[in-house]
Every structure is written in C-alpha cells, then in structure tokens.
C-alpha atoms as a PDB file:
ATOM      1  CA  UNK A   1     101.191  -7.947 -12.091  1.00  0.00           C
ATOM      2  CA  UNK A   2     101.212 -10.700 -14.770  1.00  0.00           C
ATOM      3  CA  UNK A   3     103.570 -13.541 -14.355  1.00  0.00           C
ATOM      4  CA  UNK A   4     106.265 -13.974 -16.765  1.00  0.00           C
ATOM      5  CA  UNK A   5     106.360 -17.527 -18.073  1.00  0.00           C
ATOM      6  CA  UNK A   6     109.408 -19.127 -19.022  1.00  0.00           C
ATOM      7  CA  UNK A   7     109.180 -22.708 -20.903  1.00  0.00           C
ATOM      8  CA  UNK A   8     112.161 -24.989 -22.777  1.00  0.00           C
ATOM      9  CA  UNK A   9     112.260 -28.008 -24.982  1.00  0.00           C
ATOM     10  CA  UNK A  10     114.562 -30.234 -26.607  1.00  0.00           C
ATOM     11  CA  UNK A  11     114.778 -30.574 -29.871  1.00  0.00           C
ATOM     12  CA  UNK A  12     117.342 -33.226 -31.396  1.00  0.00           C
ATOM     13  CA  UNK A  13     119.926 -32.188 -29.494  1.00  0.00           C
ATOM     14  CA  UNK A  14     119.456 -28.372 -28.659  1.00  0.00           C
ATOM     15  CA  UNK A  15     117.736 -26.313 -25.680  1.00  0.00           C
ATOM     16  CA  UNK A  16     115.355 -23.517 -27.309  1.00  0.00           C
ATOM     17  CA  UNK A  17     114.006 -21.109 -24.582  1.00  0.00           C
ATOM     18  CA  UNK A  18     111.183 -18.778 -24.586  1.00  0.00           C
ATOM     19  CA  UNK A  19     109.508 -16.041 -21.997  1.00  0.00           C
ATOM     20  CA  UNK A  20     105.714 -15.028 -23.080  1.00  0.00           C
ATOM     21  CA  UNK A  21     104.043 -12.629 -20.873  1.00  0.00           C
ATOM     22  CA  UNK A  22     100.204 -12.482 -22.216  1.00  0.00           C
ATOM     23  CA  UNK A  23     101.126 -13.891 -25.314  1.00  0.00           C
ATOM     24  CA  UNK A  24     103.748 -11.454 -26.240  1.00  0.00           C
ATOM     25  CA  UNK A  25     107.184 -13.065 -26.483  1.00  0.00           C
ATOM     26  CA  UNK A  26     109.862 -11.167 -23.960  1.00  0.00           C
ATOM     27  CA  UNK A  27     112.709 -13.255 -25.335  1.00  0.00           C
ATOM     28  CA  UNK A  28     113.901 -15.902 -26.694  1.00  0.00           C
ATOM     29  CA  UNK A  29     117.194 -18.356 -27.212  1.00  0.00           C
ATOM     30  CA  UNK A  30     118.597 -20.964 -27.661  1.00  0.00           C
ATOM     31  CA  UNK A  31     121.781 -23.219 -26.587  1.00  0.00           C
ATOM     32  CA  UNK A  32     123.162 -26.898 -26.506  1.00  0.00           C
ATOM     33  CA  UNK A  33     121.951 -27.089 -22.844  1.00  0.00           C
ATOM     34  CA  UNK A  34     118.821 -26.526 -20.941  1.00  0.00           C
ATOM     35  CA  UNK A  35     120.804 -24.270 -18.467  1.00  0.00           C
ATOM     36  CA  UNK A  36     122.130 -21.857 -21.566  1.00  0.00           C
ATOM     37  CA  UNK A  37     119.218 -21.457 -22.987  1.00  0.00           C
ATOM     38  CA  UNK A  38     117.133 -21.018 -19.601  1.00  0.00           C
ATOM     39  CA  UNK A  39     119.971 -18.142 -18.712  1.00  0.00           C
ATOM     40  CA  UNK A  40     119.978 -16.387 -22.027  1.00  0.00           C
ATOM     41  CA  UNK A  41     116.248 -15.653 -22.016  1.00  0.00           C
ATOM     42  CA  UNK A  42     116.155 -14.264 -18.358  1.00  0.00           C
ATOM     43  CA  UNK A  43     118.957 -11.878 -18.950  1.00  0.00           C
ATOM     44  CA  UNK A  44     116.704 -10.611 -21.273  1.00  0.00           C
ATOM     45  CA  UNK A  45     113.398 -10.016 -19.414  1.00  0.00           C
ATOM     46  CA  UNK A  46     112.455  -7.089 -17.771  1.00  0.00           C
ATOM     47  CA  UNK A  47     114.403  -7.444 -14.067  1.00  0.00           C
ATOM     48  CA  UNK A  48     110.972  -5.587 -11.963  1.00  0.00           C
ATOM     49  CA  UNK A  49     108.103  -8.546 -13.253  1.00  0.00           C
ATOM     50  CA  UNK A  50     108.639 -11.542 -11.849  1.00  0.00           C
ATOM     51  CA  UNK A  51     108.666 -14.955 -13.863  1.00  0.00           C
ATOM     52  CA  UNK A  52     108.340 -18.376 -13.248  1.00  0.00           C
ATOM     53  CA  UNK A  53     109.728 -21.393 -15.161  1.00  0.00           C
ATOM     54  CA  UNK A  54     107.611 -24.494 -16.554  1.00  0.00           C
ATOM     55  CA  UNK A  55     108.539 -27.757 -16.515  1.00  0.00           C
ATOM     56  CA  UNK A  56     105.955 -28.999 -19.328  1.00  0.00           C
ATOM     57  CA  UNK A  57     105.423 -25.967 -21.988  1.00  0.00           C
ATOM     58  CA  UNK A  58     101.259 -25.097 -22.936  1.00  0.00           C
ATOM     59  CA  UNK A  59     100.129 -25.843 -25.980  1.00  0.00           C
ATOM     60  CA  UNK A  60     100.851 -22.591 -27.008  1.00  0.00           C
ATOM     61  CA  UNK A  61     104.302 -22.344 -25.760  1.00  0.00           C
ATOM     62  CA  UNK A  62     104.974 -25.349 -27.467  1.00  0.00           C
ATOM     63  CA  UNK A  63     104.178 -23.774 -31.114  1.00  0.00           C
ATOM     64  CA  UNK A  64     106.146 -20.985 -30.054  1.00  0.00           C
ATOM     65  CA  UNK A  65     108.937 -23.492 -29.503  1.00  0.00           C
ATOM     66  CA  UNK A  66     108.640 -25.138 -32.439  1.00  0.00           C
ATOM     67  CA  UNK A  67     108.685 -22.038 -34.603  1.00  0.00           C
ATOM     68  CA  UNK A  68     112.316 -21.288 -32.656  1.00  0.00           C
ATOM     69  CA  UNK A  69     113.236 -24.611 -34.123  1.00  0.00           C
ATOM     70  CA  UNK A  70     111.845 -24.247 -37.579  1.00  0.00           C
ATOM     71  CA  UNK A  71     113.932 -20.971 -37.825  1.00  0.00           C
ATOM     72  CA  UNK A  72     116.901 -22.473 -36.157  1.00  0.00           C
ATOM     73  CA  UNK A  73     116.558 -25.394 -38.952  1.00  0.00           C
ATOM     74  CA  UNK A  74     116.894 -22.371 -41.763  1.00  0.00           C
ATOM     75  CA  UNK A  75     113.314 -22.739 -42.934  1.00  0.00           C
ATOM     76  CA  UNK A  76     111.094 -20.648 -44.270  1.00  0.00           C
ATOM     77  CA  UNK A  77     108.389 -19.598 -41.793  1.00  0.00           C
ATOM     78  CA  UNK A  78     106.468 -16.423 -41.691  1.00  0.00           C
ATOM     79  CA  UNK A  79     106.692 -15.576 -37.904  1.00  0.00           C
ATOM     80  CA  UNK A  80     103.533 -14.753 -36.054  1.00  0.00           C
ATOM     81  CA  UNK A  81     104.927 -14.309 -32.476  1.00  0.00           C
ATOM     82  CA  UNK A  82     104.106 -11.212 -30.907  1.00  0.00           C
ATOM     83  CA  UNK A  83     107.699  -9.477 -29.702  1.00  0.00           C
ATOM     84  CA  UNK A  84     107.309  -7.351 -26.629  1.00  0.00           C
ATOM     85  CA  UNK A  85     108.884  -4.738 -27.898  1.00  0.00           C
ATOM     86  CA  UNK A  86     107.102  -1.720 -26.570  1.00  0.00           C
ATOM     87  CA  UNK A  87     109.939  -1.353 -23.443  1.00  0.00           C
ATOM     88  CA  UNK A  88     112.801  -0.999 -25.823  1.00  0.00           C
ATOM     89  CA  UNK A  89     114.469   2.297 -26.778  1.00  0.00           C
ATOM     90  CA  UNK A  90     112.967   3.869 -30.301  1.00  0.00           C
ATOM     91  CA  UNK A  91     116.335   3.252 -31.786  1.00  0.00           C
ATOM     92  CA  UNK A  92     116.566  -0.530 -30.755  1.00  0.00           C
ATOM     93  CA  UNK A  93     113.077  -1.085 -32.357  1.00  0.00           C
ATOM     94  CA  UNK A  94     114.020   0.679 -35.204  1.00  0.00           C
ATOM     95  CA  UNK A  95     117.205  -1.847 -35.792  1.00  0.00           C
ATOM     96  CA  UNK A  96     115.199  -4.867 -34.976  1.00  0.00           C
ATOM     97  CA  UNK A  97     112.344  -4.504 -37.237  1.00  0.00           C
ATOM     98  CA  UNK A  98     115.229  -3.856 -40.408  1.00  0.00           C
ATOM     99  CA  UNK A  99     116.672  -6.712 -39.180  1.00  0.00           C
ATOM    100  CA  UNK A 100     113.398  -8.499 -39.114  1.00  0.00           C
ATOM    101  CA  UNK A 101     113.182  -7.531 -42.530  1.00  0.00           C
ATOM    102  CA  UNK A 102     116.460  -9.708 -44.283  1.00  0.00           C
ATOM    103  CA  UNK A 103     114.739 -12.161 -46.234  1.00  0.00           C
ATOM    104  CA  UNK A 104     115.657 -16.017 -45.455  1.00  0.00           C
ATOM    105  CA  UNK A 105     118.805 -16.569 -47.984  1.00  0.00           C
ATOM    106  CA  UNK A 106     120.529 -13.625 -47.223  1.00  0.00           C
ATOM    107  CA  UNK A 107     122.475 -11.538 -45.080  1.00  0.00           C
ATOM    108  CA  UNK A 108     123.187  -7.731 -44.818  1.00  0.00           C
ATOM    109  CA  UNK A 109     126.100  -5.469 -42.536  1.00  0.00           C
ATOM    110  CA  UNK A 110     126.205  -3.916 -39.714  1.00  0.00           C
ATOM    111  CA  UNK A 111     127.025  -0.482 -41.917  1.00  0.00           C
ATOM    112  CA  UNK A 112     124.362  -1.387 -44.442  1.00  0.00           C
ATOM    113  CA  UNK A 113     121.817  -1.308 -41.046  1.00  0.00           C
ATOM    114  CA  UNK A 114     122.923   1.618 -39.585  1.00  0.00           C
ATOM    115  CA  UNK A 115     122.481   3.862 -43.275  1.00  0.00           C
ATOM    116  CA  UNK A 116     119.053   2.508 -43.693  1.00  0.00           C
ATOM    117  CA  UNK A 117     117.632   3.225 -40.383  1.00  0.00           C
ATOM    118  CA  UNK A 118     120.424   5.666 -38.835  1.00  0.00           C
ATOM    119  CA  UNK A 119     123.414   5.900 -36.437  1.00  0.00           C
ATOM    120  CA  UNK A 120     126.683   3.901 -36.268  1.00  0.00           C
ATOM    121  CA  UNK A 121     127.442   0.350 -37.348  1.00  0.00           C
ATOM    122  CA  UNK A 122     128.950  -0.025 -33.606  1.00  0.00           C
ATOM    123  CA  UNK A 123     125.560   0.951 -32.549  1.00  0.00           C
ATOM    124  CA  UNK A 124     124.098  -1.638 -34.660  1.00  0.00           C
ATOM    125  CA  UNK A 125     126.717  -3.995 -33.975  1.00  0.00           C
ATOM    126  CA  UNK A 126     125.831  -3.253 -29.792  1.00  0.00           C
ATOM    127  CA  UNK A 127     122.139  -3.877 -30.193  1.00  0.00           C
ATOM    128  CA  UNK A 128     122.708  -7.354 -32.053  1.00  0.00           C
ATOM    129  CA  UNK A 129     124.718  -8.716 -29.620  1.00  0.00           C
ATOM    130  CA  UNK A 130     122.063  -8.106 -27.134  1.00  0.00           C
ATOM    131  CA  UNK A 131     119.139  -9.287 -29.198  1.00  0.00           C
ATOM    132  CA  UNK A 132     116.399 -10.137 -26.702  1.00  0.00           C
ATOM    133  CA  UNK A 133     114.476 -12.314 -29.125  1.00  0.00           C
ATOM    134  CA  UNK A 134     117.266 -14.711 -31.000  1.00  0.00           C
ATOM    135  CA  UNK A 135     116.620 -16.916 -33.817  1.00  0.00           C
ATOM    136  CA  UNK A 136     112.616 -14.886 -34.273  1.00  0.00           C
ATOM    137  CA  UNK A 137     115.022 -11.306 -34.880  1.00  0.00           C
ATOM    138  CA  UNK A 138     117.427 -13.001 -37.327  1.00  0.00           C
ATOM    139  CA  UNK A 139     120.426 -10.903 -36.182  1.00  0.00           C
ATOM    140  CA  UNK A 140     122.743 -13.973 -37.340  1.00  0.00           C
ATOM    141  CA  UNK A 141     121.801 -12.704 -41.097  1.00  0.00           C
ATOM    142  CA  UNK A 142     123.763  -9.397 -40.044  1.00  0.00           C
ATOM    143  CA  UNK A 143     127.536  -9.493 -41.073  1.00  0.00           C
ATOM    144  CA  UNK A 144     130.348  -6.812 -41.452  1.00  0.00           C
ATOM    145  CA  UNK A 145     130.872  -4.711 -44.623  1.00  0.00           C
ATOM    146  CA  UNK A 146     133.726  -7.215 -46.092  1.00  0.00           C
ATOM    147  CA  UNK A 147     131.192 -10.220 -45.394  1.00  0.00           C
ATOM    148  CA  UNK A 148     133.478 -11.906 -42.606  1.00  0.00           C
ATOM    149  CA  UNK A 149     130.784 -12.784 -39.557  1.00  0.00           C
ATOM    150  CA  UNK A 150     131.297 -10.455 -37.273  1.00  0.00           C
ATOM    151  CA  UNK A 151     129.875 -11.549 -33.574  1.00  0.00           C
ATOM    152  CA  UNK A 152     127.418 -13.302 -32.409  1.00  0.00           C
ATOM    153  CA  UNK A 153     126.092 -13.691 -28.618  1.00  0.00           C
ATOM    154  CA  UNK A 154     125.496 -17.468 -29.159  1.00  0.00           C
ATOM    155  CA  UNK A 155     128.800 -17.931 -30.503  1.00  0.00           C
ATOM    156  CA  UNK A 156     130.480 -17.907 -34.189  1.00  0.00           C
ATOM    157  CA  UNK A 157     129.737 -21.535 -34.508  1.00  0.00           C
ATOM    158  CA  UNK A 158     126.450 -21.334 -34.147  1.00  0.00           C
ATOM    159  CA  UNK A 159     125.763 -18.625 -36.336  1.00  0.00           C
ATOM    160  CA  UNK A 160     128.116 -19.956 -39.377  1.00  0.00           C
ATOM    161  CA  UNK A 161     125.720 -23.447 -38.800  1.00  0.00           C
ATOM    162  CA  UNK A 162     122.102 -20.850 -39.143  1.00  0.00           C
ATOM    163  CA  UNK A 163     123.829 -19.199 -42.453  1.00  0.00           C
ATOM    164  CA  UNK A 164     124.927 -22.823 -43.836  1.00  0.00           C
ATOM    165  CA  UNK A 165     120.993 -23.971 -43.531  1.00  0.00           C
ATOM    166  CA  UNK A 166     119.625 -20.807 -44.632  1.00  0.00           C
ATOM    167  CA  UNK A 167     121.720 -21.306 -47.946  1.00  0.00           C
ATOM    168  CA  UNK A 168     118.851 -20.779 -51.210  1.00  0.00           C
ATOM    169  CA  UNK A 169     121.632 -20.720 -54.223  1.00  0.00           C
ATOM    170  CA  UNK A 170     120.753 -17.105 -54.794  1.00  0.00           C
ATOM    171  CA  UNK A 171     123.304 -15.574 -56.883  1.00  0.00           C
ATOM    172  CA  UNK A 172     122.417 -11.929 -56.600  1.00  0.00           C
ATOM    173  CA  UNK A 173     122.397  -8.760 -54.263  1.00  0.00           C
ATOM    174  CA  UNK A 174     118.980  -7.316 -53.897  1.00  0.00           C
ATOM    175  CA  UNK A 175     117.108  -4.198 -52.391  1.00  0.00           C
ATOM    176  CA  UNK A 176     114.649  -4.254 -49.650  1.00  0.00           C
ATOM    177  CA  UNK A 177     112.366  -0.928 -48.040  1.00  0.00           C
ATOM    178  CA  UNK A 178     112.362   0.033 -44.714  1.00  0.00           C
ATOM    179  CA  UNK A 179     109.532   2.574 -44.370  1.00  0.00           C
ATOM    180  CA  UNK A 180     111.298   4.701 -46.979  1.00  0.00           C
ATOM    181  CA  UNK A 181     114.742   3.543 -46.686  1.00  0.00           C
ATOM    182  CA  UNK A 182     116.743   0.659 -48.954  1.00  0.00           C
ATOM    183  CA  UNK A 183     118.231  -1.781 -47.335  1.00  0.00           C
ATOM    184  CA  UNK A 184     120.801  -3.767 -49.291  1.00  0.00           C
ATOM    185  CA  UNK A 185     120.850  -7.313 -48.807  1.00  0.00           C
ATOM    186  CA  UNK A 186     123.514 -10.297 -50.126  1.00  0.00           C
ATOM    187  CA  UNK A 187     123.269 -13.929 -51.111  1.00  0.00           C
ATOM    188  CA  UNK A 188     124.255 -15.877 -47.731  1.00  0.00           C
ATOM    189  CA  UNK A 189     126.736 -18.214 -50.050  1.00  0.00           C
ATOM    190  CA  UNK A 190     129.337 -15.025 -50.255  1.00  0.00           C
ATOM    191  CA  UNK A 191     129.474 -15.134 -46.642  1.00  0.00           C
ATOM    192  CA  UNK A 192     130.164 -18.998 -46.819  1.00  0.00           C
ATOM    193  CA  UNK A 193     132.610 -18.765 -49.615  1.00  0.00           C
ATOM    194  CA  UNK A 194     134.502 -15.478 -47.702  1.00  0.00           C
ATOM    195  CA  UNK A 195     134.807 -17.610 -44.712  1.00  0.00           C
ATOM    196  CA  UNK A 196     136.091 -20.689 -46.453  1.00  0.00           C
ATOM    197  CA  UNK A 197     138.707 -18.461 -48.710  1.00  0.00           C
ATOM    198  CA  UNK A 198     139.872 -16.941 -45.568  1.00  0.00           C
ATOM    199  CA  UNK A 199     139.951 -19.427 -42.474  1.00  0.00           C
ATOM    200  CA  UNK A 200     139.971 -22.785 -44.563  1.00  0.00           C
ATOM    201  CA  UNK A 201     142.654 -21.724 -47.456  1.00  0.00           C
ATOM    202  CA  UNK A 202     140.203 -23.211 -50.239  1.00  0.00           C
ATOM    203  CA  UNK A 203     138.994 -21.341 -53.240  1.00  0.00           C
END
C-alpha cells in the first residue's frame, strides 16, 4: 500500500501543506501555522492509507509548495499538479473541475455553478467548503449570486486577501464552457467594491 506523504513549508509568514501519494496531490492547504495547515490536509486524505509527515519536503514536494504559494500570492500560474480525484463522487468532480475553470481575475456564484454543471447552489456551496485541494481548486473565486463572499473553510479573511491579489482591473462579465455548458464569470473588483459598500460604508 503506498505511503501517503505529507510535507509543509513556510513561506513569509504562512504554513502551505500538501499530501502527494505517487505524485498525485490528495490535498492541499494552507494556514498561518504549521499545525493548521498540517490538520487541514489530513482531514482531507483518504482515512484507510496511511501517511507519514516530512520534516524536509523532496525536491518535488517543494515545487508543489511553491506553486501553493504562487497561487496564494494571486499569480498567474498554469497548474500542473495532478489532483487525486478519482475517489470523489461524479458530482464533486464535476463542481471542481468548473471551478477549476474561473479564470485568475474573476469570480463566479454558487447558483451560477450549480446551472452550469447541475444541482443546487447549497450543493455547490457544501462541496466548496470541503475542498480537498485549496488554493490549486480556486473555490475562493466562488461567491453568492448578490456578490457578497459567501464562506470559506479557511476563513473570510483569508479569502477577501486571495480576491484583493487576484485583482486584474477587468471591467467586464464574461462567458466560459464547461464541456457544453456556459459558465458566467465576474470581474473580482465587484466583489471588492460590494464588500466595501456594504461592511465599510464607502462608495
């Protein structure tokens, strides 16, 4: 049975956390301590394999951690990680790889997920907050319909801080496929503004 490994770095000032398993990522999160992170990425492996956890990460466990942080930064990286996916429920896959899909720069809703690849926006909403593979699935780029944040398992903070670097000054709403869906996607700025109007009184 193949060993789980589990490795963590520090990267000014935050934890990421990753779990490969023959080079397929299991999970993956991150947190302002080594503990958090550590804890969020084993409640997220498969409970029957067992695992082990490194103090120095492998070469390639350390690219994998530095992609975590490139995405965490709000960059724009094309990720190559192999998600062990394969385990999940066919409806779970189907709502990861749309959310896979939001370009950097903008965000989409819960609703707007659930029309393009079917179900509820609860539904949706259920299968973000237990998103086994945090910041690679960008489930922080998924909002509710009136563009207020919604939730987020690594907290609110966090995920207003991932929107505010992923900001690109787009101005416009586009359209995106999903096998022969359209997903609609928004400028991440009218979540920003929405959530200054509203919780900080400014215009």
């Amino acid at each position: 049975m193949k060993l789980i490994e589990v490795y963590t770095q520090l990267f000014n000032g935050i934890w990421f956390a990753i779990a490969i398993n023959n080079q397929y990522v299991e999970a993956s999160s991150f947190g302002k301590n080594q503990q958090t992170a550590i804890i969020n990425v084993l409640i997220n492996i498969p409970f029957e394999l067992p695992f082990q956890i490194f103090h120095e990460p492998t070469i390639t466990a350390k690219q994998a951690l530095m992609h975590l942080k490139c995405i965490y930064d709000g960059k724009d990286v094309e990720s190559n990680l192999s998600l062990a996916t394969a385990r999940l429920p066919t409806y779970t896959k189907k709502v990861l790889k749309a959310t896979s899909s939001i370009p950097v720069g903008y965000v989409t809703s819960y609703g707007l997920i659930a029309k393009a690849v079917g179900g509820g926006p609860r539904a949706v909403g259920n299968i973000m907050a237990s998103n086994p593979f945090a910041p690679i699935v960008p489930c922080h780029r998924v909002v509710r319909s009136d563009l207020s944040l919604g939730g987020y398992g690594l907290g609110l903070e966090a995920k207003m801080e991932l929107l505010k670097r992923e900001k690109r000054g787009f101005t416009s709403s586009r359209e995106i496929t999903i096998n022969s869906a359209s997903l609609a996607v928004f400028p991440v700025e009218h979540v920003l503004r929405n959530f200054t109007t509203n919780f900080l009184g400014k215009s």
